[in-house]
C-alpha atoms as a PDB file:
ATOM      1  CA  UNK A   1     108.872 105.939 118.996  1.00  0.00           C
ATOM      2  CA  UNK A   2     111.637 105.211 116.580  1.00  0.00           C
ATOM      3  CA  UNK A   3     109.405 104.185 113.588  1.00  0.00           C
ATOM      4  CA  UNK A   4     107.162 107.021 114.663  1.00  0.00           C
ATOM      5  CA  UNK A   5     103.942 104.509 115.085  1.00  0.00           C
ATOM      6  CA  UNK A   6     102.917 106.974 117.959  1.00  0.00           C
ATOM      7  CA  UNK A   7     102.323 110.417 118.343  1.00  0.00           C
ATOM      8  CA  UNK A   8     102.691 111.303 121.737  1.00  0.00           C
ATOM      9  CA  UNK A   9     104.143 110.307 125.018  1.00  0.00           C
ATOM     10  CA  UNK A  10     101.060 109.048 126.418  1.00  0.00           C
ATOM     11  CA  UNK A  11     100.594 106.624 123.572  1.00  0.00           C
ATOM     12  CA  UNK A  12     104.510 105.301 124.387  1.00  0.00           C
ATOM     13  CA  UNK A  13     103.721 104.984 127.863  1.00  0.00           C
ATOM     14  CA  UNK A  14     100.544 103.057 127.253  1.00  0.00           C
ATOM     15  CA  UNK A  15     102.452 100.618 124.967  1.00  0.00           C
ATOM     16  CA  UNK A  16     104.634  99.970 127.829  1.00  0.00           C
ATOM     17  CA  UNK A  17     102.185  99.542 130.123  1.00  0.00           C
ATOM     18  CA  UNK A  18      99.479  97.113 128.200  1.00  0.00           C
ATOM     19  CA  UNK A  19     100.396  96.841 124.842  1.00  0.00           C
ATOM     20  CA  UNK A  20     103.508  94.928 124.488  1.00  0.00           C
ATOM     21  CA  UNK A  21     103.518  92.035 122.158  1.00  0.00           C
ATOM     22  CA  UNK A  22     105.335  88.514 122.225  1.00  0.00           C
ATOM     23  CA  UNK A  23     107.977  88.664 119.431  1.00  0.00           C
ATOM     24  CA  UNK A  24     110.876  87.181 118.502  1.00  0.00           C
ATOM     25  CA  UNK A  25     112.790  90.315 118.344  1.00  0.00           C
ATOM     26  CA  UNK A  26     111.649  91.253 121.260  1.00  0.00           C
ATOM     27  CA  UNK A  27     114.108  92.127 123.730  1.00  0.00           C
ATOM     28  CA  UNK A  28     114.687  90.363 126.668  1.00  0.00           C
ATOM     29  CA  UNK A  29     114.649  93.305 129.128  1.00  0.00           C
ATOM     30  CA  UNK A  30     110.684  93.446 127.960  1.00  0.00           C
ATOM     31  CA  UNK A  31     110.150  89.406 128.395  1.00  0.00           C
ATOM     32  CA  UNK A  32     108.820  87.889 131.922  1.00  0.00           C
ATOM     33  CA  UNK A  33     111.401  85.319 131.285  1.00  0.00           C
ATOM     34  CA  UNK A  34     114.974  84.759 129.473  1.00  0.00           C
ATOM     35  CA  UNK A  35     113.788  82.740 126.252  1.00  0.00           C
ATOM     36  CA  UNK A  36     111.903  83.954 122.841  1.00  0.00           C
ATOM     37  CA  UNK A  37     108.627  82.267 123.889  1.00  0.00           C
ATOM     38  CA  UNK A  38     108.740  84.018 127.602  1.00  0.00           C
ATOM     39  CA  UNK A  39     105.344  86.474 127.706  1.00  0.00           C
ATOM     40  CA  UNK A  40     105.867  90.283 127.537  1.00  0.00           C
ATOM     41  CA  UNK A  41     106.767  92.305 130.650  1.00  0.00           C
ATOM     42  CA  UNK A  42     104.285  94.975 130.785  1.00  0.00           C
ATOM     43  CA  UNK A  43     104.186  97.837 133.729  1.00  0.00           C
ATOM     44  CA  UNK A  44     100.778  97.766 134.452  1.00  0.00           C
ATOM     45  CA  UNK A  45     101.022 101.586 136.263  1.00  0.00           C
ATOM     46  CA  UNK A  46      98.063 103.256 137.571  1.00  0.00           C
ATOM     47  CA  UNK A  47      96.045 105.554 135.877  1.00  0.00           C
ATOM     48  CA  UNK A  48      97.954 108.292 137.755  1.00  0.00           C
ATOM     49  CA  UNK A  49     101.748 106.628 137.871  1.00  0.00           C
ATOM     50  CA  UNK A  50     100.892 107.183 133.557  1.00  0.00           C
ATOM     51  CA  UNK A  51     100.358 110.714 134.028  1.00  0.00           C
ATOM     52  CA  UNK A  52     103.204 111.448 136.284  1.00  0.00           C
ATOM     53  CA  UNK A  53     105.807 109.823 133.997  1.00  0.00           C
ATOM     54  CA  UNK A  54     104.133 111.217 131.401  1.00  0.00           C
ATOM     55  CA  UNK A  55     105.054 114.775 133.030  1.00  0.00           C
ATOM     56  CA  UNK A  56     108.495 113.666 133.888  1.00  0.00           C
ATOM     57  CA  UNK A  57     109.619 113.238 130.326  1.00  0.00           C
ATOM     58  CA  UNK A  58     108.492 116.299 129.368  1.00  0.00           C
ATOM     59  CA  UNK A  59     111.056 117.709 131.761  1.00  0.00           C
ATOM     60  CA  UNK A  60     113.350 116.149 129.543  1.00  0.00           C
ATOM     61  CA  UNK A  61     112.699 118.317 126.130  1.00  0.00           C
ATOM     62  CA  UNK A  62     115.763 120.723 125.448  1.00  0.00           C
ATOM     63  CA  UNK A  63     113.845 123.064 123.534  1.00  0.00           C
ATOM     64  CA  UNK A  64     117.025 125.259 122.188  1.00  0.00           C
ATOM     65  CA  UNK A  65     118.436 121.845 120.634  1.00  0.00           C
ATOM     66  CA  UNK A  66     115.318 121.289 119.094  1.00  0.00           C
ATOM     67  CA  UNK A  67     115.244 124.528 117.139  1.00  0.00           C
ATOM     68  CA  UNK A  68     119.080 124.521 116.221  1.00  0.00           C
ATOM     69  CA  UNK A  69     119.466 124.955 113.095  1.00  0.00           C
ATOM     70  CA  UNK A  70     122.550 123.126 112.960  1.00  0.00           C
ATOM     71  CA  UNK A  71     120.961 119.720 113.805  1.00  0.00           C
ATOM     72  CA  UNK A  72     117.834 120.389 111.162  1.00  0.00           C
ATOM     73  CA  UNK A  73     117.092 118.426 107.961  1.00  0.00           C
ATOM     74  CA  UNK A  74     119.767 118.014 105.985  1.00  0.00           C
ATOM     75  CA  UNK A  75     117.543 117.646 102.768  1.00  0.00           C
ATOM     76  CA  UNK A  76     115.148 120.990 103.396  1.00  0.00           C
ATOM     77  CA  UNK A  77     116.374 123.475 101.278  1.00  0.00           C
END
C-alpha cells in the first residue's frame, strides 16, 4: 500500500476484506454509511474470490516499466 505497511497483495486484499478500521479519515467509499461515525465497509470474499483477485492483479504488473531505468531512484547513484 502507499505507506508500504504491507508486503504483498494478499495482505492488501485481506485488509479490504476484514481489516478495515473506523476512522475519521476514512473515506466514505469504505463506510457502510455517509457520516464519520458510519462502520467500515468490508468485502467479506471467500477464501477463493481472495485468491482469484489476488491473481487478477498480478495480470496487471508491466514488468518492462518496472525495470526502466528512466523511472528508477532518482537519489541511487
Amino acid at each position: 500500500m502507499h505507506d508500504g505497511r504491507f508486503k504483498t497483495l494478499e495482505e492488501v486484499v485481506e485488509h479490504y476484506n476484514s481489516g478495515v478500521k473506523n476512522n475519521k479519515n476514512l473515506d466514505s467509499a469504505l463506510r457502510l454509511g455517509w457520516n464519520d461515525s458510519s462502520a467500515p465497509r468490508k468485502l467479506n470474499l471467500t477464501a477463493q474470490q481472495k485468491k482469484d483477485l489476488v491473481a487478477f492483479l498480478k495480470t496487471l504488473t508491466d514488468d518492462n516499466l518496472v525495470n526502466d531505468k528512466r523511472f528508477s531512484d532518482p537519489f541511487i547513484q
